[in-house]
Protein backbone atom coordinates (compact mmCIF):
# COMPACT_ATOMS: atom_id res chain seq x y z
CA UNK A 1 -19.91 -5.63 -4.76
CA UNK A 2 -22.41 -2.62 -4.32
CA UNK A 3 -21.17 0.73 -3.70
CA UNK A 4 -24.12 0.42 -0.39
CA UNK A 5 -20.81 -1.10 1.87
CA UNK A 6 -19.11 2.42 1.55
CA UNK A 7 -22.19 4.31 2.42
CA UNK A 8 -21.40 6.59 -0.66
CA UNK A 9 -19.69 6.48 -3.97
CA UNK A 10 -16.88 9.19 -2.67
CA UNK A 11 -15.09 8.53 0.10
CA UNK A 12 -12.06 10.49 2.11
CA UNK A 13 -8.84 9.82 3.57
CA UNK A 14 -8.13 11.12 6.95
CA UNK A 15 -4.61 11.63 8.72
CA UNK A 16 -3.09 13.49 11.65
CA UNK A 17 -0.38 11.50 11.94
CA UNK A 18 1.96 13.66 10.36
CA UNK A 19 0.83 17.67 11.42
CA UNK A 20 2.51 20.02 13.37
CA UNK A 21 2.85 19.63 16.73
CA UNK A 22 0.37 20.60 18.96
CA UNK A 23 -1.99 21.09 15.52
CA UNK A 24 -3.11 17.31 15.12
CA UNK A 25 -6.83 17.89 13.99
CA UNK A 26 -9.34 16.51 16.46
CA UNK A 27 -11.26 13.50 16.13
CA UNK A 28 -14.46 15.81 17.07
CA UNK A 29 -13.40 18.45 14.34
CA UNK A 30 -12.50 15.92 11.71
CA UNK A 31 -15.69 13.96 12.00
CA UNK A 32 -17.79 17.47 12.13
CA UNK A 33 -15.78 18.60 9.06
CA UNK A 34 -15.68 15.60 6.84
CA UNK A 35 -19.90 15.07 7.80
CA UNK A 36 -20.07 18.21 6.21
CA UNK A 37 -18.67 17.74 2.95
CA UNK A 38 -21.58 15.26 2.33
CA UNK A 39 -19.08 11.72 1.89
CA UNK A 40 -20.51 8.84 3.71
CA UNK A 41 -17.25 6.96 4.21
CA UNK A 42 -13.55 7.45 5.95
CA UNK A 43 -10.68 6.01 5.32
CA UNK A 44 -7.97 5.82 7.99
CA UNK A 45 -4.48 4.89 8.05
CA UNK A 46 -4.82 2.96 11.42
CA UNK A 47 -6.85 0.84 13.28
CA UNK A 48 -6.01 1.85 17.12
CA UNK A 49 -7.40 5.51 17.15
CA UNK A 50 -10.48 4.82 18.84
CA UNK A 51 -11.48 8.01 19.62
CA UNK A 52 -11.88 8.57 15.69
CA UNK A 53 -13.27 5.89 15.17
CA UNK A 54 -16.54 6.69 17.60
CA UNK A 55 -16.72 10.32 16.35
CA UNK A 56 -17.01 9.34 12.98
CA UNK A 57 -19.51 6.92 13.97
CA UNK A 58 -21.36 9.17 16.05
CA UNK A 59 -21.70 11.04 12.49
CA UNK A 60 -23.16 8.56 10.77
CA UNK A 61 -20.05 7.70 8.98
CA UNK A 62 -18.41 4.02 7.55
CA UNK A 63 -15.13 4.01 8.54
CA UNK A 64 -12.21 1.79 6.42
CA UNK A 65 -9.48 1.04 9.31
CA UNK A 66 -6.20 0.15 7.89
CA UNK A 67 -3.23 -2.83 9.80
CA UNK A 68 0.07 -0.72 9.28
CA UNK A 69 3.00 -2.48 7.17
CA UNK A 70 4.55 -2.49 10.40
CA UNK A 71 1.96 -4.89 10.99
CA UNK A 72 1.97 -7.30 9.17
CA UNK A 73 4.99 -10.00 9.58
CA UNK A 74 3.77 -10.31 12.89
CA UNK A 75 0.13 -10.82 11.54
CA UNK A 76 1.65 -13.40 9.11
CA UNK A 77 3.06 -14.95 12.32
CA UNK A 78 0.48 -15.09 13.93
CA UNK A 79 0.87 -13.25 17.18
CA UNK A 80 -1.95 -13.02 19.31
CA UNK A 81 -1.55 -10.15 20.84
CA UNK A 82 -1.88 -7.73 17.74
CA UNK A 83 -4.20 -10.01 15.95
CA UNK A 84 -6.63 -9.84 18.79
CA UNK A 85 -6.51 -5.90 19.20
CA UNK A 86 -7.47 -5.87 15.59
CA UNK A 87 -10.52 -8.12 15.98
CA UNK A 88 -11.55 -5.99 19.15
CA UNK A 89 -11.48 -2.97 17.60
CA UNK A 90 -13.69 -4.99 14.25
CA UNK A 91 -16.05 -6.37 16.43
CA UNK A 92 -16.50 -3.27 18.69
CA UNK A 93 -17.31 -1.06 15.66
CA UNK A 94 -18.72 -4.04 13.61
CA UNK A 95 -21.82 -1.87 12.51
CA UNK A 96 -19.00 0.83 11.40
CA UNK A 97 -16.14 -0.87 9.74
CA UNK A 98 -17.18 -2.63 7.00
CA UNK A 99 -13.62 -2.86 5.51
CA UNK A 100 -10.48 -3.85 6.64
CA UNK A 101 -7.04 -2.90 4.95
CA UNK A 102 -4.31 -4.75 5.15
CA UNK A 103 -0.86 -3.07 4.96
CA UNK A 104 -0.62 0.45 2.66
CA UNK A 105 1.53 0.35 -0.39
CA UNK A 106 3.32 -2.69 1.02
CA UNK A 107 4.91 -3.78 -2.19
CA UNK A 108 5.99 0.09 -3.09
CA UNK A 109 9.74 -0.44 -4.42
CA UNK A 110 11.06 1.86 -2.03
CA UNK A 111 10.47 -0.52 1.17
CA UNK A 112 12.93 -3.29 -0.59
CA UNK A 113 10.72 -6.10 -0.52
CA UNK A 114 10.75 -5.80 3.65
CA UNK A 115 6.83 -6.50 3.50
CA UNK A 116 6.28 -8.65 0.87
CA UNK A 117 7.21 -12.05 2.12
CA UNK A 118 4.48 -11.19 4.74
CA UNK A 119 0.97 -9.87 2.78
CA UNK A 120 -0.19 -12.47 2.10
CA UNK A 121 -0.08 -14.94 5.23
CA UNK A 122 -0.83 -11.37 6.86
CA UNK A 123 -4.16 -11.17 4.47
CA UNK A 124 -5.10 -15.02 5.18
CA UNK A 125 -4.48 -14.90 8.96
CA UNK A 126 -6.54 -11.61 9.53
CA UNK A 127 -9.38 -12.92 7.33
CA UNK A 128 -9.52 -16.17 9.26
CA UNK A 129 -9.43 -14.28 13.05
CA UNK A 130 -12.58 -12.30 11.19
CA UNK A 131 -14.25 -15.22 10.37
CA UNK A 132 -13.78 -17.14 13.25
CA UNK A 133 -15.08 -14.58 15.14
CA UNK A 134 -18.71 -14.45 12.84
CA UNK A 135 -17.68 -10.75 11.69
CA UNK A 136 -18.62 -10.17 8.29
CA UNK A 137 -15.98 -7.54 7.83
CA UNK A 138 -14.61 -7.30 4.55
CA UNK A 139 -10.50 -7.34 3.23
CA UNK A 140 -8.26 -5.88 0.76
CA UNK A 141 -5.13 -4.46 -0.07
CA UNK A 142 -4.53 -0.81 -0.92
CA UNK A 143 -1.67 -1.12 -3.96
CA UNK A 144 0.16 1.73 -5.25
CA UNK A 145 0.02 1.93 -8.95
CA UNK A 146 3.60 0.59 -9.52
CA UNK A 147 2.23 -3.26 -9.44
CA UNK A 148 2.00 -2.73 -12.70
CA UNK A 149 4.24 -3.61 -14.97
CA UNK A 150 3.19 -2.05 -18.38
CA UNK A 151 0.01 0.55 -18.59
CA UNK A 152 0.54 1.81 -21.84
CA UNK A 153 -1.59 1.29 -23.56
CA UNK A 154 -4.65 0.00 -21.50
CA UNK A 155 -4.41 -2.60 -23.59
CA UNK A 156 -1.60 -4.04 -22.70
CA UNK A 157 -2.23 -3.76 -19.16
CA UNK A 158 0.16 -5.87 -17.25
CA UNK A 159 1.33 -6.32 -13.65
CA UNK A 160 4.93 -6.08 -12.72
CA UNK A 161 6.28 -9.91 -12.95
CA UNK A 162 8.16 -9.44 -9.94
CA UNK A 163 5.11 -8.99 -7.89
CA UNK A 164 2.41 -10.49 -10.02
CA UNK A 165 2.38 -14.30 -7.84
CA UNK A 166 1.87 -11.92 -4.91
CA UNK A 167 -0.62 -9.81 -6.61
CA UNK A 168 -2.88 -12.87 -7.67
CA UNK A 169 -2.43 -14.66 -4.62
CA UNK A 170 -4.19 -11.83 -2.99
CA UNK A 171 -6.74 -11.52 -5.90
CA UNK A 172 -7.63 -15.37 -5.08
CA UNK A 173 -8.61 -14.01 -1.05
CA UNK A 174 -10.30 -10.91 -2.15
CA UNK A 175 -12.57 -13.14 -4.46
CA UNK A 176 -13.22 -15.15 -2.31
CA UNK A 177 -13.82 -13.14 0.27
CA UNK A 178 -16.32 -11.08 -1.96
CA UNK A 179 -14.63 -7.89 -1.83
CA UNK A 180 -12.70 -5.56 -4.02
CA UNK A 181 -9.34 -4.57 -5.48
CA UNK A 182 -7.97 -1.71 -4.00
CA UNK A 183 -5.22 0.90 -6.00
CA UNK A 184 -4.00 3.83 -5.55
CA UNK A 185 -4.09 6.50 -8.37
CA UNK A 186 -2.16 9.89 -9.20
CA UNK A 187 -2.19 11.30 -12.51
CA UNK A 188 -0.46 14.14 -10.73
CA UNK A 189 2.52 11.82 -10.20
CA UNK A 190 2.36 10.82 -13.81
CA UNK A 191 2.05 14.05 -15.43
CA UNK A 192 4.90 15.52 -13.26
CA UNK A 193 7.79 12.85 -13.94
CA UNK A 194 6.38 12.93 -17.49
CA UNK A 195 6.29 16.57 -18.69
CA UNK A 196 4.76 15.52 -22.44
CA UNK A 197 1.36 14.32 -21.05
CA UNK A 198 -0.89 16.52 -21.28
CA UNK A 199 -2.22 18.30 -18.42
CA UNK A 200 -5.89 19.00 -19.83
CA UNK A 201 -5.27 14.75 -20.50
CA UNK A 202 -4.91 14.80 -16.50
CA UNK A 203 -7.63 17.03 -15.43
CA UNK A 204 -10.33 15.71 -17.19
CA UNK A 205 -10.76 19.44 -19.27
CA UNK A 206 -10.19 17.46 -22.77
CA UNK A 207 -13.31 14.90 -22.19
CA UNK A 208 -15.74 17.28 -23.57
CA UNK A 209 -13.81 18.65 -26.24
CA UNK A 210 -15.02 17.74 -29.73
CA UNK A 211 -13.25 15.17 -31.78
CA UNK A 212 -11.22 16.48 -34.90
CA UNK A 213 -10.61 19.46 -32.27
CA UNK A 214 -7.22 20.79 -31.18
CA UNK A 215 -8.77 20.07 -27.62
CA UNK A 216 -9.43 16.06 -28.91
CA UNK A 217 -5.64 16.18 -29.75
CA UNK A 218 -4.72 14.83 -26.80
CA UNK A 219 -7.02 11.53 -26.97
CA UNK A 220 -5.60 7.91 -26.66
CA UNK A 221 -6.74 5.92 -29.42
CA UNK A 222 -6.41 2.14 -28.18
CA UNK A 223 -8.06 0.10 -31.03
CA UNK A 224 -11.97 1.07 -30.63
CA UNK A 225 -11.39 2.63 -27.20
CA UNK A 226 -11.10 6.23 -27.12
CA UNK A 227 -9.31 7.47 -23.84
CA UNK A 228 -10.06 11.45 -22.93
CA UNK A 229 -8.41 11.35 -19.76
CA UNK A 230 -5.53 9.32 -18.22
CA UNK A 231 -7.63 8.09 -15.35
CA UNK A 232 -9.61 5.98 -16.97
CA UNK A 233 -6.75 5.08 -18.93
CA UNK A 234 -4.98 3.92 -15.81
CA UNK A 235 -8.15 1.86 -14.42
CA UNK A 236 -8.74 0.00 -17.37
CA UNK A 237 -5.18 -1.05 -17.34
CA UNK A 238 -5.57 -2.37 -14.74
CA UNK A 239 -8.64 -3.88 -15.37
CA UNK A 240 -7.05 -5.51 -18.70
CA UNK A 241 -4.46 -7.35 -16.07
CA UNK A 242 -7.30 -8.66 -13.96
CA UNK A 243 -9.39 -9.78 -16.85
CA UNK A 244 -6.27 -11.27 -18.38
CA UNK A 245 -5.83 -13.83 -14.85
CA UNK A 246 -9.36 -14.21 -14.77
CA UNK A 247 -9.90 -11.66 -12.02
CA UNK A 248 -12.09 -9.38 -14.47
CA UNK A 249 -15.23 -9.68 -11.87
CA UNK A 250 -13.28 -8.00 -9.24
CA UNK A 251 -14.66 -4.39 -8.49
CA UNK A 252 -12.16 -2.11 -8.94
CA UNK A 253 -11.87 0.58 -5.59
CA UNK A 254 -9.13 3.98 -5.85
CA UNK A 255 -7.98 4.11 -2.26
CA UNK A 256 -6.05 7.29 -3.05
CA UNK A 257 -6.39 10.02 -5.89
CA UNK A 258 -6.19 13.83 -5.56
CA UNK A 259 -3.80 16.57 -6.59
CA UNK A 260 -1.58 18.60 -4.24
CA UNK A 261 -1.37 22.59 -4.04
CA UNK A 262 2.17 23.04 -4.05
CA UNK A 263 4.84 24.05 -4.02
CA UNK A 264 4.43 25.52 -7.25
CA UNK A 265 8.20 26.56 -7.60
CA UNK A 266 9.31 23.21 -7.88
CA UNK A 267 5.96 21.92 -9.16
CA UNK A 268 4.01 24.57 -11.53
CA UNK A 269 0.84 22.20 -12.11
CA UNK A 270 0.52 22.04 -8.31
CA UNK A 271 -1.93 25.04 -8.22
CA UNK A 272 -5.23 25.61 -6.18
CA UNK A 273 -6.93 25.81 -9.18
CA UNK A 274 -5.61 22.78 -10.88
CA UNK A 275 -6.01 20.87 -7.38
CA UNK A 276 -10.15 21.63 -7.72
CA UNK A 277 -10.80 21.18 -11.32
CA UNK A 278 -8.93 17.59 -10.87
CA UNK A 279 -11.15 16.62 -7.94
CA UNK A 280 -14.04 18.20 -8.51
CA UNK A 281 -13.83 16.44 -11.91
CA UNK A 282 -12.82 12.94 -10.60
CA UNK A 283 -15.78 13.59 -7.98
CA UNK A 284 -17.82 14.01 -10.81
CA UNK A 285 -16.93 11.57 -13.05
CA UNK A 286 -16.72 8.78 -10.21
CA UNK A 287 -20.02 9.47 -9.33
CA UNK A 288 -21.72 9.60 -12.99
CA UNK A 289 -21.95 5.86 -13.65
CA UNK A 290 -20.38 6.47 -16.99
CA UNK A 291 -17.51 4.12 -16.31
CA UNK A 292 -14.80 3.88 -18.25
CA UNK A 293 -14.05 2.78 -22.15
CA UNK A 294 -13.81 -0.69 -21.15
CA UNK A 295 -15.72 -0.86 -18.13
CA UNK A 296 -19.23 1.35 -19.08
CA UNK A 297 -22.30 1.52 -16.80
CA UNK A 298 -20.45 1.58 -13.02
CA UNK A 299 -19.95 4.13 -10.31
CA UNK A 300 -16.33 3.98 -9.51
CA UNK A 301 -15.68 4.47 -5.74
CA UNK A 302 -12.87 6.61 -5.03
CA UNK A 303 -11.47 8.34 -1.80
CA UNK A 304 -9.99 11.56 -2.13
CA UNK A 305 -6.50 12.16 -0.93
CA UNK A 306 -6.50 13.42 1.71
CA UNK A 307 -8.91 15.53 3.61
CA UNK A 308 -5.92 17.69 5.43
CA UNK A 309 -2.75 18.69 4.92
CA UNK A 310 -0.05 17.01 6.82
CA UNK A 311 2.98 19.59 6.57
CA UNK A 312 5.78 17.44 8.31
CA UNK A 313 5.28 14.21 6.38
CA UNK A 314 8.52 13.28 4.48
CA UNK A 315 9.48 14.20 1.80
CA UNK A 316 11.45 11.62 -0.05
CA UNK A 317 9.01 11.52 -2.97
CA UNK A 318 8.19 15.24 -3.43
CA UNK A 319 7.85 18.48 -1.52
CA UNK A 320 4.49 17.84 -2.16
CA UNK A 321 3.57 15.10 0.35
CA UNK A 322 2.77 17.85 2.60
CA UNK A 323 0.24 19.48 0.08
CA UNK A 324 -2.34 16.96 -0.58
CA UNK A 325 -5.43 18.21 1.69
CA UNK A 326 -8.70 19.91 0.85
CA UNK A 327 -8.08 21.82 4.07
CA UNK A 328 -5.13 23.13 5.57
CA UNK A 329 -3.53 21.07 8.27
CA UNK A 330 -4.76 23.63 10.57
CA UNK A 331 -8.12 22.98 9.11
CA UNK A 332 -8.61 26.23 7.18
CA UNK A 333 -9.84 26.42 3.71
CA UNK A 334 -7.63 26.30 0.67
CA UNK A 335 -9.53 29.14 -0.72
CA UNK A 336 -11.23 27.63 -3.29
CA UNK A 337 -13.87 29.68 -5.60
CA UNK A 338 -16.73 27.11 -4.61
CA UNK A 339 -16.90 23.94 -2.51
CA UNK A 340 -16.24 20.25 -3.10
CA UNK A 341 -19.63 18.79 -4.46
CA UNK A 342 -18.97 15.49 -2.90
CA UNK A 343 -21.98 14.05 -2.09
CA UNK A 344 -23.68 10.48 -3.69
């Protein structure tokens, strides 16, 4: 699939769900704010905020609407009611929505395997109601990284055989269906319940370094791959595991990748700066068409996580849910020497 049905390479994801009271960012000042950091495309965690939806259309903006997990047993049931106000809101924005997600994380091990029986009837159901209606709206499924079972190294890229039948079963729709996988990516994550990776390895500040260097030290050598950072490390994993059940031809979207800004007492890599060298340099190398080791040539799209701050979101996985945005909650800057180059 080209990179044309995002309207740009780098994408964002929006939020207000979870700000202070009374400090929920606009629709009128998110659309004005993201327009202005030159992505073409917003992703959303909802599809019933309509007055988002029109302001970022009025910008010129694609917008990716997303069916809550909440969602989705009684989309897999079939109820009319909710499967209709989906279709409403897809066909009254068809020229804006090109993508539809279905569910967020829904097979992340800490929901217990509530949504799982349900993803994919969920994913058929929805795809059908599209369909029937002559939309041409597109479907997918953002996963966290955790479907997979082994990563290391790319190689061996494997999904978690608990989950794989589920997995594949949704890899058969999104084929068909001529659309894309969808996972979410955080070296951040990685690097911070792992202290002996490398944080250069993370950043993308060893891919220039010359080999034989103490820089190059911190290289993955994978047979005739050579792996400078751990991104592309984690995307060809994955793309191993496709290739492997003949889902290779998939393209491969990151729904979620960025790097928080605290709290740096509990979390010293959580800086400012290291937040903007990461996503400047996953802008960058997104956009370059280099690819990746196994996967040369391609643009990658990717949407940054998250465009604001959301500073009461729990906190079960890390005081530093509430530290993911380029901008404040409030909408202020970060601070940062120079701005996000995120344009195509």
């Amino acid at each position: 699939m080209s990179n044309s049905i995002f309207n740009s390479t780098i994408g964002v994801n929006f939020s207000n769900t979870f700000q202070s009271s009374g400090q929920q960012v606009s629709a009128a000042t998110a659309a004005s704010q993201i327009k202005a950091t030159g992505v073409g495309t917003v992703k959303m965690f909802t599809y019933n905020q309509a007055d988002c939806i029109s302001e970022f259309a009025a910008h010129g903006l694609k917008v990716l609407v997303d069916i809550p997990n909440g969602d989705l047993e009684l989309c897999a049931n079939k109820d009319k009611t909710t499967i209709d106000a989906i279709i409403k809101v897809l066909s009254d924005n068809a020229a804006t929505i090109p993508m539809i997600c279905v569910g967020n994380e829904p097979l992340g091990s800490w929901w217990k395997n509530a949504y799982s029986p349900y993803l994919v009837k969920a994913l058929t159901n929805i795809k059908a109601a599209i369909k029937a209606k002559g939309l041409s709206t597109k479907v997918t499924v953002p996963f966290n990284y955790a479907i997979m079972g082994n990563s290391y190294p790319p190689s061996g890229g494997s999904f978690n055989s608990g989950l794989k039948s589920i997995i594949l079963d949704v890899c058969a729709i999104l084929k068909a269906d001529d659309s894309v996988f969808m996972i979410n990516v955080y070296p951040f994550i990685t690097q911070n319940n792992q202290r002996t990776i490398s944080l250069d390895y993370c950043l993308f500040t060893a891919d220039n370094a010359k080999k034989g260097s103490k820089e190059s030290k911190v290289w993955v050598e994978d047979g005739s791959y050579t792996y400078k950072n751990i991104f592309d490390a984690m995307y060809d994993a994955l793309y191993v595991a496709l290739g492997n059940n003949n889902y290779g031809d998939l393209p491969i979207v990151i729904g979620e990748a960025g790097w928080p800004t605290g709290p740096i007492a509990t979390y010293p890599s959580a800086t400012t700066a290291n937040a903007q060298t990461f996503n400047q340099n996953l802008i960058n190398h997104c956009k370059s068409g280099k690819g990746t080791p196994r996967n040369p040539g391609v643009k990658i799209p990717c949407f940054i996580f998250e465009m604001y701050d959301e500073d009461t979101k729990p906190t079960d996985a890390g005081a530093y849910e509430h530290h993911w945005g380029v901008y404040k909650y409030d909408t202020k800057s970060k601070g940062y020497k120079t701005k996000y180059n995120l344009t195509m």
